[in-house]
C-alpha atoms as a PDB file:
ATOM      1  CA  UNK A   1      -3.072  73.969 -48.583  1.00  0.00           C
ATOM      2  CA  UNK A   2      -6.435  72.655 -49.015  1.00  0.00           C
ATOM      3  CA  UNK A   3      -6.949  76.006 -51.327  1.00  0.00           C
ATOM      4  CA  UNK A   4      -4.432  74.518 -53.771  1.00  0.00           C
ATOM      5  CA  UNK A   5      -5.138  71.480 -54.022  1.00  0.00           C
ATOM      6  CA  UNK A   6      -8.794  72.732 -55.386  1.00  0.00           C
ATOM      7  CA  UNK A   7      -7.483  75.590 -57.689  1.00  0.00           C
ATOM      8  CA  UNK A   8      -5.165  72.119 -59.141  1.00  0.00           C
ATOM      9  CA  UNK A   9      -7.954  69.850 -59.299  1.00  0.00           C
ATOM     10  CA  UNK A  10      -9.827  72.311 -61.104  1.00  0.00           C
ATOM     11  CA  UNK A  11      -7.071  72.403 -63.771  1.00  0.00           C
ATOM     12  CA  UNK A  12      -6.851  68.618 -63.607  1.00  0.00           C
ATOM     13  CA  UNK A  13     -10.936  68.658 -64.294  1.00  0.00           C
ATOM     14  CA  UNK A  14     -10.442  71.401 -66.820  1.00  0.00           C
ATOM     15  CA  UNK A  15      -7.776  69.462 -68.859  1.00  0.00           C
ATOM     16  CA  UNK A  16     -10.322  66.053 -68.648  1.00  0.00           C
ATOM     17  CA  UNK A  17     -13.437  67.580 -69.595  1.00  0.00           C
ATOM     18  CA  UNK A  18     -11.796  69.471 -72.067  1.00  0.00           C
ATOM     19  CA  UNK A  19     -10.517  66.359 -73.933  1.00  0.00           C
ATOM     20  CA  UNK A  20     -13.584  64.509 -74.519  1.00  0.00           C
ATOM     21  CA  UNK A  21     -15.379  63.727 -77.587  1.00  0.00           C
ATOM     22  CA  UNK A  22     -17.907  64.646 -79.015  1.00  0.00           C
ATOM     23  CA  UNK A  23     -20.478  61.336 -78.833  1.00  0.00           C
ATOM     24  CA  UNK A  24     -23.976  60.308 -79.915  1.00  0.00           C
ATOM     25  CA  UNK A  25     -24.824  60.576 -76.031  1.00  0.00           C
ATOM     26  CA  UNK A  26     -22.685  64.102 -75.502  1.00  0.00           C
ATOM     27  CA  UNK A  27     -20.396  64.962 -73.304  1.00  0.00           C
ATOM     28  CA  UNK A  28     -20.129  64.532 -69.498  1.00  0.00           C
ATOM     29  CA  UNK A  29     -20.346  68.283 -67.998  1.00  0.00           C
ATOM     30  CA  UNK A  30     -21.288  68.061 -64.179  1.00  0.00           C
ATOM     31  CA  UNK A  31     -22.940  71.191 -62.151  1.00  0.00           C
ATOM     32  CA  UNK A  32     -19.583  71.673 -59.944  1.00  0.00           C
ATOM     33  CA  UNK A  33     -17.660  71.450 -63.047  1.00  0.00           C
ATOM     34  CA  UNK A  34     -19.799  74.372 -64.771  1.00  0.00           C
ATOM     35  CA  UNK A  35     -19.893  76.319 -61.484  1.00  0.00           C
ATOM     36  CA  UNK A  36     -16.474  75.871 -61.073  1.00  0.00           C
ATOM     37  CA  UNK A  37     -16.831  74.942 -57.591  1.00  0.00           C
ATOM     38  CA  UNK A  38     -13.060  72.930 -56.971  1.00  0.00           C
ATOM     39  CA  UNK A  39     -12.087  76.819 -58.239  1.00  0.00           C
ATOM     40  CA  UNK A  40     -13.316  78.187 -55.196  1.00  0.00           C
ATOM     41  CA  UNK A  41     -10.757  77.510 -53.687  1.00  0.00           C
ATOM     42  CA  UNK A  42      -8.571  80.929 -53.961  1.00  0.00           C
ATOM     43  CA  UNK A  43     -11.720  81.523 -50.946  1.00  0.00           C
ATOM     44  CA  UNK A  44      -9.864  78.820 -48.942  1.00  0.00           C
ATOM     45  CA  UNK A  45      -6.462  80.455 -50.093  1.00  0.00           C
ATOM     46  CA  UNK A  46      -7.228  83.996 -49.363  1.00  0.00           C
ATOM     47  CA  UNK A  47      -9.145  82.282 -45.771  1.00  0.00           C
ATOM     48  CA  UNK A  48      -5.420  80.970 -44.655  1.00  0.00           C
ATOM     49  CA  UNK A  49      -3.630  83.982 -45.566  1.00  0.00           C
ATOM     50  CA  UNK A  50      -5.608  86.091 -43.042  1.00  0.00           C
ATOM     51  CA  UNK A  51      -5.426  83.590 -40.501  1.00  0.00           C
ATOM     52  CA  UNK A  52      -1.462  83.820 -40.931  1.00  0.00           C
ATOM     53  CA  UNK A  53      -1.832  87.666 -40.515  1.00  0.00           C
ATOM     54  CA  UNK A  54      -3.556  87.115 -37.776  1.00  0.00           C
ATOM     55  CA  UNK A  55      -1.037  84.941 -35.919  1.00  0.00           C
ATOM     56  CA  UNK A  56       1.720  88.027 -36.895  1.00  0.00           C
ATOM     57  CA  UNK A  57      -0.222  91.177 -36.166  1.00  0.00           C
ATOM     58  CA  UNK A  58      -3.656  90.161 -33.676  1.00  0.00           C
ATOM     59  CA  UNK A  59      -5.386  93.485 -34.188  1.00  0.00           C
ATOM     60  CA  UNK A  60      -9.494  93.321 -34.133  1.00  0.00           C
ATOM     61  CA  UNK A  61      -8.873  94.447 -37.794  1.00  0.00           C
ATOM     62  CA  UNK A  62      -7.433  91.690 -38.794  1.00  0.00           C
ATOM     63  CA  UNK A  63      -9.551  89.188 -36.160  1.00  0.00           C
ATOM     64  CA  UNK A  64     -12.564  90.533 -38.140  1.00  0.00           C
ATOM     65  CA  UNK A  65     -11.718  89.461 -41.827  1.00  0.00           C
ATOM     66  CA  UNK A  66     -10.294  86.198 -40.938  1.00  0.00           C
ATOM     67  CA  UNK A  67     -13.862  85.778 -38.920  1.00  0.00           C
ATOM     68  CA  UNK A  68     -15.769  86.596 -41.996  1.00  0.00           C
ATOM     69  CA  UNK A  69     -13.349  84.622 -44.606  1.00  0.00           C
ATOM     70  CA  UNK A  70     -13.586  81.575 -42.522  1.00  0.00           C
ATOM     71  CA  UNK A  71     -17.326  82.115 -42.407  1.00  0.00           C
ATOM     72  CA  UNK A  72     -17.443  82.748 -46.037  1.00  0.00           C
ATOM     73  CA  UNK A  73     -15.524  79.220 -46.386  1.00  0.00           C
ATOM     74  CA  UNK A  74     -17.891  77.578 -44.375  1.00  0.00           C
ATOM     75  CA  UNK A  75     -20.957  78.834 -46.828  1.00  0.00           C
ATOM     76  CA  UNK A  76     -18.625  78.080 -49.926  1.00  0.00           C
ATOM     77  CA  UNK A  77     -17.868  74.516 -48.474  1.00  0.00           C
ATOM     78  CA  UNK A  78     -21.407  73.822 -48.095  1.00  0.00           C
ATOM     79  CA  UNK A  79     -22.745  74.911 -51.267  1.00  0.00           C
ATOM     80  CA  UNK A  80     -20.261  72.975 -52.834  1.00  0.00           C
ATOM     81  CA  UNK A  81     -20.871  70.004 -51.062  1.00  0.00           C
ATOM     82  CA  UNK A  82     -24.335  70.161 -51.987  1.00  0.00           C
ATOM     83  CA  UNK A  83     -23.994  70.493 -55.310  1.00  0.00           C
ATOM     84  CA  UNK A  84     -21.338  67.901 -55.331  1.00  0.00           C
ATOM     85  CA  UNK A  85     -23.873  65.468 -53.905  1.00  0.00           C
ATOM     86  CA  UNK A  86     -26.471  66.965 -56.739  1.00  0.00           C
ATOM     87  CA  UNK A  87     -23.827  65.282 -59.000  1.00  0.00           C
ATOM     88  CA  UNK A  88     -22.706  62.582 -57.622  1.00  0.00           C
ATOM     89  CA  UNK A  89     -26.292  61.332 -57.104  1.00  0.00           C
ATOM     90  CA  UNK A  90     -27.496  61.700 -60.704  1.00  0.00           C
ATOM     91  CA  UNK A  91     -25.760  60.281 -63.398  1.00  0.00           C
ATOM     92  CA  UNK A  92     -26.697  60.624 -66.908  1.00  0.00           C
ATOM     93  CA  UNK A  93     -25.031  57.987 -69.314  1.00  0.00           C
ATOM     94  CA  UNK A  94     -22.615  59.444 -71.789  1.00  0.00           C
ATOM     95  CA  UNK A  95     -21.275  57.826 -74.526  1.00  0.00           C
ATOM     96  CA  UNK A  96     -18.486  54.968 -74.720  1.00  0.00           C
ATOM     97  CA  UNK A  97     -15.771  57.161 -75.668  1.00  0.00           C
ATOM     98  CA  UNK A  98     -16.151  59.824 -72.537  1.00  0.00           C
ATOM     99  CA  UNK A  99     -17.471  57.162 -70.179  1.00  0.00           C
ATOM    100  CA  UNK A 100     -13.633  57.018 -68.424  1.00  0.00           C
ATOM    101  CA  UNK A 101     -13.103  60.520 -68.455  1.00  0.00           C
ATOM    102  CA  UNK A 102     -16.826  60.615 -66.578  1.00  0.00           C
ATOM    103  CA  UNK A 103     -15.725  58.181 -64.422  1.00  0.00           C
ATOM    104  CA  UNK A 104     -12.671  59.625 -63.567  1.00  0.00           C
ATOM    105  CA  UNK A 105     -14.247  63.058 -62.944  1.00  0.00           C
ATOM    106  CA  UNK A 106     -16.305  61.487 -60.566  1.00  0.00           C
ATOM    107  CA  UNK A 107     -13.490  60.113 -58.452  1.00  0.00           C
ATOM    108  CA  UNK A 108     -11.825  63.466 -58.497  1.00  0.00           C
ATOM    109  CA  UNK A 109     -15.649  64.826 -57.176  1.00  0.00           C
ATOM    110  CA  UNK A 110     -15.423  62.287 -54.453  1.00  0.00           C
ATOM    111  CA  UNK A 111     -12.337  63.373 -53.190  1.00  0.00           C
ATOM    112  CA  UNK A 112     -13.172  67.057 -53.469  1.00  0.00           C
ATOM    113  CA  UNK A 113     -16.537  66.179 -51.160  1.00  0.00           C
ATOM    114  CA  UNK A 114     -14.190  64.772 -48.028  1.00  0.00           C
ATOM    115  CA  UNK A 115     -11.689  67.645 -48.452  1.00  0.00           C
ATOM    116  CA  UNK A 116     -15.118  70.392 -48.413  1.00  0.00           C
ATOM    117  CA  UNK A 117     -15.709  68.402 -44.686  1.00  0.00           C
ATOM    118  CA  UNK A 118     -11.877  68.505 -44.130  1.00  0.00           C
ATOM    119  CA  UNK A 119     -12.243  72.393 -45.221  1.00  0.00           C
ATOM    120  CA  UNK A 120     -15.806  72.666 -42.921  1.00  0.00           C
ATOM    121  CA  UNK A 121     -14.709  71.903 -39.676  1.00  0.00           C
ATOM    122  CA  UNK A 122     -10.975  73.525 -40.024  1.00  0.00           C
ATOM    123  CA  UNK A 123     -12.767  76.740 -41.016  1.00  0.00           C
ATOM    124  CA  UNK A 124     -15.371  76.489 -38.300  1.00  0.00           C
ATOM    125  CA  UNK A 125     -12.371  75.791 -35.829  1.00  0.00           C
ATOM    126  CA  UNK A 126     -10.629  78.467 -36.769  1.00  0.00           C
ATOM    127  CA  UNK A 127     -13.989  81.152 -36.752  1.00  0.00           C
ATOM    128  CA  UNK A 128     -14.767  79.987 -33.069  1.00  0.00           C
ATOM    129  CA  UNK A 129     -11.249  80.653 -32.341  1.00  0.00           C
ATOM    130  CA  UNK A 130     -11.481  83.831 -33.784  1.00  0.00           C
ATOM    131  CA  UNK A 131     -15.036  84.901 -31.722  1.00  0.00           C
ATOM    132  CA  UNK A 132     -12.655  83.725 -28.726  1.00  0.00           C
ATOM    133  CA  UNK A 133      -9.940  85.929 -29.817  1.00  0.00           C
ATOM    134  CA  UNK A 134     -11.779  88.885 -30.540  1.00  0.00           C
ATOM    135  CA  UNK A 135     -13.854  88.883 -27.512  1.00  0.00           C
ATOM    136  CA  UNK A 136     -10.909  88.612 -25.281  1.00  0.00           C
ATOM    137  CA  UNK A 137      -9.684  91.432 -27.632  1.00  0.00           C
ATOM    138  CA  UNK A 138     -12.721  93.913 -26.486  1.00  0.00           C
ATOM    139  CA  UNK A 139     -12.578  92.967 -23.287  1.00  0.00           C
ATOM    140  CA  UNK A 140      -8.708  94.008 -23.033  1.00  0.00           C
ATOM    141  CA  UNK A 141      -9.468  97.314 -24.449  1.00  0.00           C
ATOM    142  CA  UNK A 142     -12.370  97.763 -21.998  1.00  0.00           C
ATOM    143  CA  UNK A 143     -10.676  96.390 -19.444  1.00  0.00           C
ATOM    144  CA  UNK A 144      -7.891  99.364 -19.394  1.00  0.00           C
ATOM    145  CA  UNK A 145     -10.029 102.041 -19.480  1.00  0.00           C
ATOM    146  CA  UNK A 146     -11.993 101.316 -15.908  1.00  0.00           C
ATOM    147  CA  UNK A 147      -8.468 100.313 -14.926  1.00  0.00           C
ATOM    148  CA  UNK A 148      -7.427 103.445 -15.582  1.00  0.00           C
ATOM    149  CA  UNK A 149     -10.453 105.764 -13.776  1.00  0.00           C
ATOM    150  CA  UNK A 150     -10.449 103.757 -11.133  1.00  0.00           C
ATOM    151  CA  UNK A 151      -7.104 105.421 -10.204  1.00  0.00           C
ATOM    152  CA  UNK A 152      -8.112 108.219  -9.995  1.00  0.00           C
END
């Protein structure tokens, strides 16, 4: 969910920043907005898929890439929090005409920083759960194995 409602704010930005004109000052273009950070979000997208699969089908397969995607949203949520605060913190003036689109675009950044917290510790809740998971995982397949000589 929190995928989606990036990939849409990163239309919504798209569609503001898009419609602004041309001043004496220039236009209002922040770093996340040229990085496309809020677009990031098919990470956070692809992140919950897996951990769906895993809930259906818990093979160490399947542990393993949710592990790494909610590690990889972790790094993505950070990095985009930084540069979010890179923005946020610095603030050129632009010129009358774009100054509410700019101001608007910085709301939307706002909200995008507490859903990259909101996205941090769901991700990092879900990747411990996972190194739980997957180390209960080995130790079931170990576990059989001496079970099994021991029997003999």
């Amino acid at each position: 969910m929190i995928g989606i409602f990036h990939v849409f704010m990163w239309y919504f930005l798209l569609i503001l920043y898009m419609g602004q004109i041309r001043g004496v000052f220039g236009t209002y273009e922040p770093i996340t907005y040229k990085a496309g950070c809020p677009l990031w979000g098919v990470i956070f997208i692809i992140a919950g898929v897996s951990i769906i699969r895993v809930v259906k089908h818990p093979t160490p397969g399947v542990i393993t890439f949710a592990l790494i995607m909610n590690i990889s949203c972790i790094m993505t949520s950070v990095i985009a929090s930084v540069l979010t605060i890179i923005e946020l913190s610095s603030f050129n003036s632009v010129s009358y005409r774009n100054y509410g689109q700019a101001k608007l675009g910085r709301e939307v950044s706002r909200i995008l920083l507490l859903s990259y917290s909101f996205e941090i510790s769901v991700a990092l809740t879900y990747a411990i759960f996972g190194c739980i998971g997957l180390s209960r995982n080995e130790d079931s397949l170990t576990a059989v194995p001496e079970e099994f000589e021991s029997t003999f």
